[in-house]
C-alpha atoms as a PDB file:
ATOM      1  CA  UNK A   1      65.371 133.289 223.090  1.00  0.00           C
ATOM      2  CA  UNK A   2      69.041 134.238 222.961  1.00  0.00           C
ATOM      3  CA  UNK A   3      70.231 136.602 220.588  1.00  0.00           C
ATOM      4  CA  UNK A   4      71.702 135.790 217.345  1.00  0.00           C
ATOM      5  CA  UNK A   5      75.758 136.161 217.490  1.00  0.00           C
ATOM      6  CA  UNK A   6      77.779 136.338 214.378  1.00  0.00           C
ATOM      7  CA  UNK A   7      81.543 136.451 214.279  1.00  0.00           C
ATOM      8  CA  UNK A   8      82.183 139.537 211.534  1.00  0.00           C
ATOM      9  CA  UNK A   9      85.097 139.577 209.793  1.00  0.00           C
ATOM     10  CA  UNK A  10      87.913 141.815 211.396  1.00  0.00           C
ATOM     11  CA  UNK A  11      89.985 143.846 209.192  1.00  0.00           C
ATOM     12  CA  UNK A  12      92.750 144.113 211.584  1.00  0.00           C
ATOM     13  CA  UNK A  13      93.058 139.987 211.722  1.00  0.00           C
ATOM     14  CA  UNK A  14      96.809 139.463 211.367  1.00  0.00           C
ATOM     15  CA  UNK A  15      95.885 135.882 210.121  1.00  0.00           C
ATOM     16  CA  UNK A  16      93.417 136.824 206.885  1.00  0.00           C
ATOM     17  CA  UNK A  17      94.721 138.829 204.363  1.00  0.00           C
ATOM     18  CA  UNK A  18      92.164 141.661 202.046  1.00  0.00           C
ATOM     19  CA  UNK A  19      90.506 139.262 200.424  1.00  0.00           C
ATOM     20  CA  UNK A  20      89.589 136.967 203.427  1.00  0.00           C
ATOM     21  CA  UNK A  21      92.293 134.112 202.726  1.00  0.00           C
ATOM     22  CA  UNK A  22      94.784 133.021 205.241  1.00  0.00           C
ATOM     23  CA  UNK A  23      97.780 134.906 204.665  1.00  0.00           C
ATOM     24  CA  UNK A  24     100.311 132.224 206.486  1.00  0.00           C
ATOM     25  CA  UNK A  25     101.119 129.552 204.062  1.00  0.00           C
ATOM     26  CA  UNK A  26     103.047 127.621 206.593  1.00  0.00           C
ATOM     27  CA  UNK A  27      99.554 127.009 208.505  1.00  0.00           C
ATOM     28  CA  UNK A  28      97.687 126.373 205.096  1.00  0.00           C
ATOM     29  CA  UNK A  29      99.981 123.631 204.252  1.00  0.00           C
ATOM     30  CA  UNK A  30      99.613 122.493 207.701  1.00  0.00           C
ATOM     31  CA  UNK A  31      95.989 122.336 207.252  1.00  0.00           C
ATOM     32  CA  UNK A  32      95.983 120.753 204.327  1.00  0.00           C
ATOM     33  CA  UNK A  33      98.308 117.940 205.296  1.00  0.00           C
ATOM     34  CA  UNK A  34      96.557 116.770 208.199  1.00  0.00           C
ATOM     35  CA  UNK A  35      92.512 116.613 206.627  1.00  0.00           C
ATOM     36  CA  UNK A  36      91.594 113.097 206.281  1.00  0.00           C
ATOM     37  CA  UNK A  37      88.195 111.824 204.102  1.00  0.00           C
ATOM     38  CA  UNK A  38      85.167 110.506 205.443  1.00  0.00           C
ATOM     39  CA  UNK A  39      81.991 109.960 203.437  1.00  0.00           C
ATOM     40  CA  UNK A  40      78.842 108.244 204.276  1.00  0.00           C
ATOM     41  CA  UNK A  41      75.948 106.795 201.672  1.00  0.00           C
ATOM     42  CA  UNK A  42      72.853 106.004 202.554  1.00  0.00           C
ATOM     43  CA  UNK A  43      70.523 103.330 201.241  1.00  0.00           C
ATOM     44  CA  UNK A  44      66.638 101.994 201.516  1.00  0.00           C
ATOM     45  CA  UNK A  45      66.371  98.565 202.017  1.00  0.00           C
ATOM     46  CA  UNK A  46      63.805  95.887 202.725  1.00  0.00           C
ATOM     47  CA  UNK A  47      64.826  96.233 206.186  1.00  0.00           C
ATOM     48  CA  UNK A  48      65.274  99.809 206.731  1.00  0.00           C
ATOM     49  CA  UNK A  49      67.909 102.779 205.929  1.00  0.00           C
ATOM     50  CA  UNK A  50      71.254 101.500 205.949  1.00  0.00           C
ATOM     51  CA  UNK A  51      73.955 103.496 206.295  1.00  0.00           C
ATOM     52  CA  UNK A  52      77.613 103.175 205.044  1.00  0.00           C
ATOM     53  CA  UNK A  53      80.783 104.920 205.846  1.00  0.00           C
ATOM     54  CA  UNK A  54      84.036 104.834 204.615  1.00  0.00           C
ATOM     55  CA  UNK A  55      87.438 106.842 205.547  1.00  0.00           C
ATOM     56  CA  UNK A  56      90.601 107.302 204.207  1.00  0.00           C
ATOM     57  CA  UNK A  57      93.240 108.742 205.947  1.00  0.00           C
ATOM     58  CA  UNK A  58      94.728 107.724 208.829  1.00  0.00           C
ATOM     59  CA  UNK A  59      93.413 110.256 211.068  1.00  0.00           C
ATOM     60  CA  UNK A  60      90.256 109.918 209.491  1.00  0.00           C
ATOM     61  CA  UNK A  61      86.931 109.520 211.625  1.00  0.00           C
ATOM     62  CA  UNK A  62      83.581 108.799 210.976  1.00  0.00           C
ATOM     63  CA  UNK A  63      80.611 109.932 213.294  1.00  0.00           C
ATOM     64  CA  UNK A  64      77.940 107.504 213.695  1.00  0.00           C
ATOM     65  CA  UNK A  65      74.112 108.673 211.983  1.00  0.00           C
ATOM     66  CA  UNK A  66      72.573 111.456 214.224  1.00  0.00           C
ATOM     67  CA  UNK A  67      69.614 110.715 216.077  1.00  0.00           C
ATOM     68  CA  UNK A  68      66.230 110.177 214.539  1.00  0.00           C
ATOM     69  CA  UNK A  69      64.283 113.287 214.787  1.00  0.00           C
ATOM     70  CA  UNK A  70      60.944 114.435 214.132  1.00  0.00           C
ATOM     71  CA  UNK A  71      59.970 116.370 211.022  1.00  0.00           C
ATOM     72  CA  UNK A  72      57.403 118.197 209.311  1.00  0.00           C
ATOM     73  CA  UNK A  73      57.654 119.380 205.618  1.00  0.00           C
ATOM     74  CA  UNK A  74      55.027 121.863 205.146  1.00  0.00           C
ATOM     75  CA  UNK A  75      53.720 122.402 201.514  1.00  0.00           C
ATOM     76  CA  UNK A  76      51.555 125.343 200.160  1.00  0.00           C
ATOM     77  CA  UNK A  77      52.788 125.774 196.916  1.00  0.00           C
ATOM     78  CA  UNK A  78      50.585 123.849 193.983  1.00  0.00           C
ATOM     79  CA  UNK A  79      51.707 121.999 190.945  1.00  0.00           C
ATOM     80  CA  UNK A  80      50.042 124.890 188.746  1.00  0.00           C
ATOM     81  CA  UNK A  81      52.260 127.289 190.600  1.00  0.00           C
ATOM     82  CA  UNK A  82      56.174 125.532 191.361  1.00  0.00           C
ATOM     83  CA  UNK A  83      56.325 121.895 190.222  1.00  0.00           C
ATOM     84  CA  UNK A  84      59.848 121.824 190.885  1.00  0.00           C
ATOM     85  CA  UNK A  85      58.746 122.858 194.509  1.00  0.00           C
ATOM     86  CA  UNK A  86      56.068 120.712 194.898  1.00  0.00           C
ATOM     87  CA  UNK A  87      58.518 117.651 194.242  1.00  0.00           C
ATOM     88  CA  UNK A  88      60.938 119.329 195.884  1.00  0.00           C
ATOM     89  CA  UNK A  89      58.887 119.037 199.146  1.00  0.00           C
ATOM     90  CA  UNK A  90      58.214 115.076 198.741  1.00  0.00           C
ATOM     91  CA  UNK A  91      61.815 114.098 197.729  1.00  0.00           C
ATOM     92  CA  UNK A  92      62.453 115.890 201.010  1.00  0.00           C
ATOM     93  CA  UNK A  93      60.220 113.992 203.029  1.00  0.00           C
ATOM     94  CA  UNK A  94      61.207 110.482 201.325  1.00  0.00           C
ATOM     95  CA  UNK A  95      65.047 111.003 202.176  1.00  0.00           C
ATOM     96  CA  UNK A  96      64.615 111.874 205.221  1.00  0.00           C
ATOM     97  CA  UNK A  97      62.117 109.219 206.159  1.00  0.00           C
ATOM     98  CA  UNK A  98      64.565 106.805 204.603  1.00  0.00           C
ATOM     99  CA  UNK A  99      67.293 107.921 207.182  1.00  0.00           C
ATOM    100  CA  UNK A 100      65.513 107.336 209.463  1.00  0.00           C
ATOM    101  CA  UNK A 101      63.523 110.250 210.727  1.00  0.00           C
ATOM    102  CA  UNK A 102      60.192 110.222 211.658  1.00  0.00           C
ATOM    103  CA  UNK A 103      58.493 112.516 208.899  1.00  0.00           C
ATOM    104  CA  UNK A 104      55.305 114.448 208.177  1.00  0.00           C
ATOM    105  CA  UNK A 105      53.869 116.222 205.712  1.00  0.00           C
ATOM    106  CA  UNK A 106      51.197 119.357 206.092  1.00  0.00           C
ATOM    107  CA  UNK A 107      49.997 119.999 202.933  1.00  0.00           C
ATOM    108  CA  UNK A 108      47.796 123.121 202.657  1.00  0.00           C
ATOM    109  CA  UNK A 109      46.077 125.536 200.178  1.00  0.00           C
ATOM    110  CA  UNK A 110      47.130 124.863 196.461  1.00  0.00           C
ATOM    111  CA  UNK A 111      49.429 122.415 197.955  1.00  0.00           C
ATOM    112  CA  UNK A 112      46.721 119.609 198.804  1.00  0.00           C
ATOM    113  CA  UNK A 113      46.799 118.987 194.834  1.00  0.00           C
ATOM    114  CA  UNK A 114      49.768 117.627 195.239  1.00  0.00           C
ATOM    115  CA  UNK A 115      47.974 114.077 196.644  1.00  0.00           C
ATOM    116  CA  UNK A 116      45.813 113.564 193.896  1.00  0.00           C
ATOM    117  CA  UNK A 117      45.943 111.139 191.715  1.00  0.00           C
ATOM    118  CA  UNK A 118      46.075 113.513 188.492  1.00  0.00           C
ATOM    119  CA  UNK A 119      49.180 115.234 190.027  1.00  0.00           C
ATOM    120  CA  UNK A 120      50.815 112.142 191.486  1.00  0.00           C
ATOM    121  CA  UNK A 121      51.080 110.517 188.370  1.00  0.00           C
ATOM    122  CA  UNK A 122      52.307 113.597 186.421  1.00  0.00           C
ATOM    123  CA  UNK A 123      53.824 116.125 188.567  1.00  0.00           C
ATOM    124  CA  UNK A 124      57.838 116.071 187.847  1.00  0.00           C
ATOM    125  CA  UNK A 125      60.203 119.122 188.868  1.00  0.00           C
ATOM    126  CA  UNK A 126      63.001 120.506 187.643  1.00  0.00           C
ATOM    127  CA  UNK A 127      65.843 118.684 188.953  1.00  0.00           C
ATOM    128  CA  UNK A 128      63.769 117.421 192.072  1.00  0.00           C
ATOM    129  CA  UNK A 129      62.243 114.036 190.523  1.00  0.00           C
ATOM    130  CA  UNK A 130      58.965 112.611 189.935  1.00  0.00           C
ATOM    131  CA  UNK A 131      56.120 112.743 192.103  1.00  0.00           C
ATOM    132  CA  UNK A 132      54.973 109.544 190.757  1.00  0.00           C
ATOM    133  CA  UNK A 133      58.463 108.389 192.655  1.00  0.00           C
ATOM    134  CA  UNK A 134      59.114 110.294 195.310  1.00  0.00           C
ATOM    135  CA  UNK A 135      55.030 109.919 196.026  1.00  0.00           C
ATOM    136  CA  UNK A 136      55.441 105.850 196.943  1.00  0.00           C
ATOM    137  CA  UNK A 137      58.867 106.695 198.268  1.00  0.00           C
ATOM    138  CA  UNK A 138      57.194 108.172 201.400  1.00  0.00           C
ATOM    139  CA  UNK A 139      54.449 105.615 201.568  1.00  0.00           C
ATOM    140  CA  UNK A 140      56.891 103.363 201.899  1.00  0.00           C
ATOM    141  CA  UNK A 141      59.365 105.179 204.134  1.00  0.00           C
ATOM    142  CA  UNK A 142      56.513 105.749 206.306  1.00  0.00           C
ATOM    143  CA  UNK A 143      55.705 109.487 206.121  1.00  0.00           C
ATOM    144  CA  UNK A 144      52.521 110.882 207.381  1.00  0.00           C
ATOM    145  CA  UNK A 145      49.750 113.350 205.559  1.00  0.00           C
ATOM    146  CA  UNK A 146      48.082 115.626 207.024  1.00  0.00           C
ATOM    147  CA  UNK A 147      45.839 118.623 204.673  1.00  0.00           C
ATOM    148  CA  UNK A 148      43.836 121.412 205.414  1.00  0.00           C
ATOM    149  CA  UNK A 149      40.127 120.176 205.197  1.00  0.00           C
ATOM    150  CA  UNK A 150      39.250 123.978 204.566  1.00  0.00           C
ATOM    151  CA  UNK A 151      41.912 123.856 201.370  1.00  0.00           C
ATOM    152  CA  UNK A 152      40.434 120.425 200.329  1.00  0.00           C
ATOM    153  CA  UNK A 153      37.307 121.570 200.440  1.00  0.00           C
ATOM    154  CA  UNK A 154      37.672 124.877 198.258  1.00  0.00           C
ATOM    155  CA  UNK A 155      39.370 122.676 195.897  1.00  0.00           C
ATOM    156  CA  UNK A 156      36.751 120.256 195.581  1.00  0.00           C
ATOM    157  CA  UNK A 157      38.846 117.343 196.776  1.00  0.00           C
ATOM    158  CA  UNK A 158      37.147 114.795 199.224  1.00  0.00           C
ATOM    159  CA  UNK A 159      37.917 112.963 202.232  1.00  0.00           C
ATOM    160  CA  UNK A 160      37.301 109.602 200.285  1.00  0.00           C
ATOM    161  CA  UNK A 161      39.603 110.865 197.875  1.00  0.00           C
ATOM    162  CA  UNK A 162      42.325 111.090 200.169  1.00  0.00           C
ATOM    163  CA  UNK A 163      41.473 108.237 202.414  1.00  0.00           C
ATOM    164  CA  UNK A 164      44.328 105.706 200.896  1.00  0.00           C
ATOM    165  CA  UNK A 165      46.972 108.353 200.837  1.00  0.00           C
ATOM    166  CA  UNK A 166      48.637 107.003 204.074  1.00  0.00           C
ATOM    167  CA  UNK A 167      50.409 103.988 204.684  1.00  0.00           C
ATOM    168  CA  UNK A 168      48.672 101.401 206.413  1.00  0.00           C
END
């Protein structure tokens, strides 16, 4: 692929001062003057994500919701190891299914733990929810499991164990 570019900062930039600021006021002020406030929420309903924007500003503008896109959220970190990361991974998935995209999840080595029913009903993070939340978020959102059968089975987890773990 292409190389990566990045723009370093010059030393000789008339516009930045030593520490990196802008060191014209008059364009600062400009800059300030003209910005405009947009913000956009985004909610699960019966029907689907919904998405709401305001703006404020006369020059404001709001860009519609990007295209769906396809995810995967890949988990090998087990509730024994990073609980925060473990719920971390599934709040991920949930949000993003509830905007909209079309989300998976890989879940392998310590990380197939994660979808049983032990863990589901008490992993919580630090910060990153419940699993016991997030969990049913993603059923319901639509999000798709896939494990490791090799990980499962060094872990002693079965198919039939896993069989419901999918919506629909």
């Amino acid at each position: 692929g292409a190389p990566l570019r990045h723009r370093l900062p010059n030393c000789h930039d008339a516009r930045r001062g030593s520490d990196g600021h802008d060191s014209c006021p008059k364009r600062r002020k400009e800059e300030q003057t003209t910005q405009a406030m947009a913000e956009s929420t985004k909610e699960l309903t019966a029907d689907g994500a919904k998405v709401t924007t305001t703006a404020e500003g006369s020059s404001a503008t709001a860009a519609p919701p990007a295209e769906p896109k396809k995810l995967l959220v890949a988990l090998t970190t087990g509730p024994t190891t990073d609980a925060s990361k473990c719920a971390l991974a599934f709040l991920v998935a949930s949000k993003a299914a509830a905007a909209g995209h079309s989300v998976s999840m890989f879940l392998a080595s310590d990380g197939v733990q994660c979808l049983t029913d032990d863990v589901i009903g008490s992993l919580e993070g630090v910060g990153t929810g419940k699993l016991s939340e997030t969990y049913p978020a993603c059923v319901a959102a639509g999000v798709t499991f896939y494990v490791s059968g090799m990980s499962c089975k060094a872990r002693g987890i079965t198919p039939e164990s896993l069989a419901t773990k999918n919506a629909g």
